[in-house]
Protein backbone atom coordinates (compact mmCIF):
# COMPACT_ATOMS: atom_id res chain seq x y z
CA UNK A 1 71.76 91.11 104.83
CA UNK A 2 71.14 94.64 103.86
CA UNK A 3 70.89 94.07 100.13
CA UNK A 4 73.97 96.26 98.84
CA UNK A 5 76.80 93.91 99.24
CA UNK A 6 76.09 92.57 95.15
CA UNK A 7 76.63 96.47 94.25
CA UNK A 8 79.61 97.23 92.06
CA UNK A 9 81.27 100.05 90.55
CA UNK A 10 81.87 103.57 91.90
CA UNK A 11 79.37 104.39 94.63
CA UNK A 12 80.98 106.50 96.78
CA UNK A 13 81.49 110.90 96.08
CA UNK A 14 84.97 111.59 96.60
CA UNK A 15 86.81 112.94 93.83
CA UNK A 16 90.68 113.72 93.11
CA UNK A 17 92.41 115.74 95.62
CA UNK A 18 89.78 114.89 98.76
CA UNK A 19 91.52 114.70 101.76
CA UNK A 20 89.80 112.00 104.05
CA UNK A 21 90.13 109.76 107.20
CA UNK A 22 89.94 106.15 106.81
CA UNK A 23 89.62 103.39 109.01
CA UNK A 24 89.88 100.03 107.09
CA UNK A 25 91.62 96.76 109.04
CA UNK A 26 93.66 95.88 105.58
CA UNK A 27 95.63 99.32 105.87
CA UNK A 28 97.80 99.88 108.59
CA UNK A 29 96.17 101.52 111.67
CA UNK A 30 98.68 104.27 111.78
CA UNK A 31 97.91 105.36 108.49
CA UNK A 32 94.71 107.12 108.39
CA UNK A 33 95.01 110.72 106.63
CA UNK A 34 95.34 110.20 103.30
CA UNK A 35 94.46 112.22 99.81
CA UNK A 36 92.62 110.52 96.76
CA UNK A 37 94.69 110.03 93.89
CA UNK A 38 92.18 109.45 91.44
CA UNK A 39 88.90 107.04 91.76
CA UNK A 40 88.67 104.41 89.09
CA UNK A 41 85.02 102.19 87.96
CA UNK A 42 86.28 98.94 88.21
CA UNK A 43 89.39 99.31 90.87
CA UNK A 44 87.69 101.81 93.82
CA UNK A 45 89.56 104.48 95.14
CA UNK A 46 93.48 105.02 95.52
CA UNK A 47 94.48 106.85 98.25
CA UNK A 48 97.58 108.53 99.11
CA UNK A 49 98.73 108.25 102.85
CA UNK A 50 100.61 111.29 104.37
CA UNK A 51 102.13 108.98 107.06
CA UNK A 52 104.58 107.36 104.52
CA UNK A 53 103.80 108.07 101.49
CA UNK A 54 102.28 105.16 100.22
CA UNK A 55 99.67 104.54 97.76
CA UNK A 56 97.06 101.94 98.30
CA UNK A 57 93.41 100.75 96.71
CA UNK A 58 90.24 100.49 98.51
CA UNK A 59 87.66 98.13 96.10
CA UNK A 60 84.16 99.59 96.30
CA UNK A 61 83.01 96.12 98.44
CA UNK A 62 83.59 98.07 102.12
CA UNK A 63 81.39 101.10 100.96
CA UNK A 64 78.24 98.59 99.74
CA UNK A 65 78.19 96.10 102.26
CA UNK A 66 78.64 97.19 105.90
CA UNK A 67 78.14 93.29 106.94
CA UNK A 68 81.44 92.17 105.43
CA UNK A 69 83.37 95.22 106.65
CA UNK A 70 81.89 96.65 109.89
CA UNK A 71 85.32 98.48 110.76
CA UNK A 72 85.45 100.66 107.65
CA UNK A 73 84.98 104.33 108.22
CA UNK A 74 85.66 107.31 105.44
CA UNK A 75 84.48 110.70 105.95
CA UNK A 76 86.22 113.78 104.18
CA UNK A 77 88.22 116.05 106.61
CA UNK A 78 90.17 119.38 106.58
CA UNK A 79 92.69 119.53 103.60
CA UNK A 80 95.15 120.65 106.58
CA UNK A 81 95.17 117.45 108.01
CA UNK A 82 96.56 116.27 105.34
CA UNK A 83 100.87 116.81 105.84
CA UNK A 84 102.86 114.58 104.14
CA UNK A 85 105.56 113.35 106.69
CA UNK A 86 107.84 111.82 104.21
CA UNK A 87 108.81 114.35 101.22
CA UNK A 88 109.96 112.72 97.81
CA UNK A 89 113.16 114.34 97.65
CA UNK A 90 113.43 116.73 94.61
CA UNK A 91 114.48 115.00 91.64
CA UNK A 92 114.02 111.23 92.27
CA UNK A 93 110.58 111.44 90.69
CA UNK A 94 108.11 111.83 93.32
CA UNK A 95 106.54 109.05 95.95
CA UNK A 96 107.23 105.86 96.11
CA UNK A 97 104.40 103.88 94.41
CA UNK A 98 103.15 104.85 91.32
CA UNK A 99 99.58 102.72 89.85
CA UNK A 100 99.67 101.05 86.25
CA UNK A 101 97.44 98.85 84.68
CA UNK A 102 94.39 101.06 84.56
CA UNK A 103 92.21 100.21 81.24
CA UNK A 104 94.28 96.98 80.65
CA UNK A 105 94.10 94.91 84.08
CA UNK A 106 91.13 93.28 86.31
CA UNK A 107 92.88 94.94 89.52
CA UNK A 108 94.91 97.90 89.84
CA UNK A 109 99.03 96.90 90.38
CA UNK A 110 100.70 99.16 92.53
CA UNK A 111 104.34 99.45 91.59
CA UNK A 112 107.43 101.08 93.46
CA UNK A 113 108.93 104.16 91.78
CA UNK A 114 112.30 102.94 89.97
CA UNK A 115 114.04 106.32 90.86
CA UNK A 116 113.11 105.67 94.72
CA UNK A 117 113.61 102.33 94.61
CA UNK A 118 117.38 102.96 93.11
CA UNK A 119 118.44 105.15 96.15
């Protein structure tokens, strides 16, 4: 074992508004461009994915222990790569999965946007 996999916490130098490339079984393969919301201690990284317009987590366990995940690749690209192929449309409050929970819960809780979940 290479000794990393007991790490915790944030390990990894991306910061808000990164665009990156990410290979990771868990998320779909067709999503891979995605910008970073915001990177959290506890939770990892949350990523928004210009393919749909989703936002999902990635725990800091892939970056520390390469045994476990062997498939997970993340490497910061050109910020034009980034195109979001599904706009919010103007007024209904942006995407479609907004975070809550951080400071209060173990895990981050991704929940769908009322005013896009309405239409």
């Amino acid at each position: 074992m290479c000794g990393a996999c007991g790490a915790s916490g944030p390990i990894a130098s991306y910061y808000e508004g990164d665009v990156v490339e990410i290979t990771h079984p868990p998320i779909d393969e067709r999503e891979t461009i995605a910008k970073v919301v915001s990177v959290n201690d506890e939770w990892g990284i949350e990523l928004l994915f210009s393919a749909s317009g989703s936002v999902k987590w990635v725990e800091w366990e892939p970056f520390t222990c390469r045994v476990k995940h062997p498939e997970f690749r993340i490497a910061r690209v050109d910020e034009g790569l980034f195109e979001m192929t599904q706009r919010p449309e103007e007024g209904k409050g942006g995407y479609d999965n907004v975070t809550i929970g951080q400071g209060w819960l173990k895990k981050p809780y991704v929940l769908p946007n009322k005013n896009l979940a309405d239409s």
